[in-house]
Protein backbone atom coordinates (compact mmCIF):
# COMPACT_ATOMS: atom_id res chain seq x y z
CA UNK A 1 -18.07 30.93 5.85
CA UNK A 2 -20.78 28.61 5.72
CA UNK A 3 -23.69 28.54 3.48
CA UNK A 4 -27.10 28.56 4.80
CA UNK A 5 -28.76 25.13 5.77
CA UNK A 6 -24.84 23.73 5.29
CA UNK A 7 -23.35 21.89 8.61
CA UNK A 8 -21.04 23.76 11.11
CA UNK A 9 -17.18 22.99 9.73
CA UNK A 10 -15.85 23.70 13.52
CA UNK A 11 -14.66 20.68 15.39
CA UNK A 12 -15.24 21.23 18.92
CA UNK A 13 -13.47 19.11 22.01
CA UNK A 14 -16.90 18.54 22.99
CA UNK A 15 -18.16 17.04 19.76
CA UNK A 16 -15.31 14.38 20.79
CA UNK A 17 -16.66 10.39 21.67
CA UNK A 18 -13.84 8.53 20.28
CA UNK A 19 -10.13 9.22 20.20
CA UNK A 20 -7.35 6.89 18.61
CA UNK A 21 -3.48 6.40 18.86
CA UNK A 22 -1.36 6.44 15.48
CA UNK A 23 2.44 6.52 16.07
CA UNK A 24 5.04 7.41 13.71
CA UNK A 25 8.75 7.12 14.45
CA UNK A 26 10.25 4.24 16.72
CA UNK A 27 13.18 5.11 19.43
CA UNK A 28 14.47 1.37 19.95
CA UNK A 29 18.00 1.08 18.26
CA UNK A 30 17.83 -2.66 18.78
CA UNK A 31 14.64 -2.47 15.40
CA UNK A 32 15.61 -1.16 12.53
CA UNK A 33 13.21 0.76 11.27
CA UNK A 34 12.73 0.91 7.49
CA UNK A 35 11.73 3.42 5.24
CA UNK A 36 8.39 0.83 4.56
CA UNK A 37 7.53 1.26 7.91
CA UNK A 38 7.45 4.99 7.97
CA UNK A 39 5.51 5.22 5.07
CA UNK A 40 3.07 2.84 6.18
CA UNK A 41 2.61 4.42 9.90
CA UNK A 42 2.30 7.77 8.04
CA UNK A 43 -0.43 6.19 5.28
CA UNK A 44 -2.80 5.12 8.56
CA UNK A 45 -2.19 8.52 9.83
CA UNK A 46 -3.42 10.54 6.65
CA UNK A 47 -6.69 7.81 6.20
CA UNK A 48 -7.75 9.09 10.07
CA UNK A 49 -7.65 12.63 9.10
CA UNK A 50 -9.31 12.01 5.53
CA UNK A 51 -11.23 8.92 6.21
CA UNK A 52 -15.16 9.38 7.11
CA UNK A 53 -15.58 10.11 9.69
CA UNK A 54 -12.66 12.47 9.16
CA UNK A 55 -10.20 13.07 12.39
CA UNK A 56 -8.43 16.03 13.85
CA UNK A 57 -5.29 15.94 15.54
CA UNK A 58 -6.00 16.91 19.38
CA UNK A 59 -2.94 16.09 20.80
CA UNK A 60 0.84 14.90 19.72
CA UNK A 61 3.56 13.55 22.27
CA UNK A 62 7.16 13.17 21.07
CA UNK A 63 9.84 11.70 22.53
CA UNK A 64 13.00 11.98 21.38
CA UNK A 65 16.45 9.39 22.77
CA UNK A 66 19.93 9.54 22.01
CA UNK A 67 22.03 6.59 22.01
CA UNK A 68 26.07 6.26 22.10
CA UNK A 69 26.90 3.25 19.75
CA UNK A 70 30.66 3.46 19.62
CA UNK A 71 31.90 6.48 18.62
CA UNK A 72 28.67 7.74 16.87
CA UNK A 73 25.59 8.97 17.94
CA UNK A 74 22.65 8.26 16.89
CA UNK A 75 19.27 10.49 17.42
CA UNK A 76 15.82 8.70 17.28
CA UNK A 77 12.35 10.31 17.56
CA UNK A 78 8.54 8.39 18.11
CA UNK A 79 5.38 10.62 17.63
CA UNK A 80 2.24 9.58 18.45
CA UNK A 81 -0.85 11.30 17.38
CA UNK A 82 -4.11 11.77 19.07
CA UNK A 83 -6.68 12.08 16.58
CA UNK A 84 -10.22 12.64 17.83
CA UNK A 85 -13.17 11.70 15.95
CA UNK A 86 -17.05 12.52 16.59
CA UNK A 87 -17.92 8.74 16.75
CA UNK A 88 -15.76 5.61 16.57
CA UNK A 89 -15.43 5.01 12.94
CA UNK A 90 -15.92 1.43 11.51
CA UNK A 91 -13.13 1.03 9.87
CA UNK A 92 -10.58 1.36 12.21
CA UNK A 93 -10.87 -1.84 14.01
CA UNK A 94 -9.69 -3.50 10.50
CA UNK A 95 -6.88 -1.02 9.91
């Protein structure tokens, strides 16, 4: 519910100018991928959707791959995030 004179708190696809990329996850066996890593893809993920201007997800893709390496297999998974914003924020070109 929104007070009177407050701004609308729907996001509508409309309202949409600018929409950015953030992937978590890698599916090439050949990098390791380190817990760092993760932490740091998911960190630029949480400052879209709580920076100002503040993103919403609009999308996700994931891909998942399974690789034989010997006798093991090994499961890897890549999401990438579509996070749409109002307006291009101004930080993002230095993240």
């Amino acid at each position: 519910m929104n007070l009177p004179g407050s701004p609308p708190s729907h996001f509508a696809l409309d309202d949409i100018r600018y929409v950015a990329k953030v992937i978590v996850g890698s599916v090439n066996p050949q990098s390791p991928f380190s817990d760092n890593e993760h932490d740091s893809q998911f960190d630029k993920l949480n400052q879209y959707l709580s920076g100002y201007p503040k993103g919403k997800i609009i999308g996700r893709d994931v891909m998942i791959a399974t690789f034989q390496m010997g006798e093991h297999q090994m499961n890897m998974q890549k999401t990438t995030y579509h996070i749409g914003f109002k307006r291009k924020p101004e930080w993002i070109d230095k993240s």
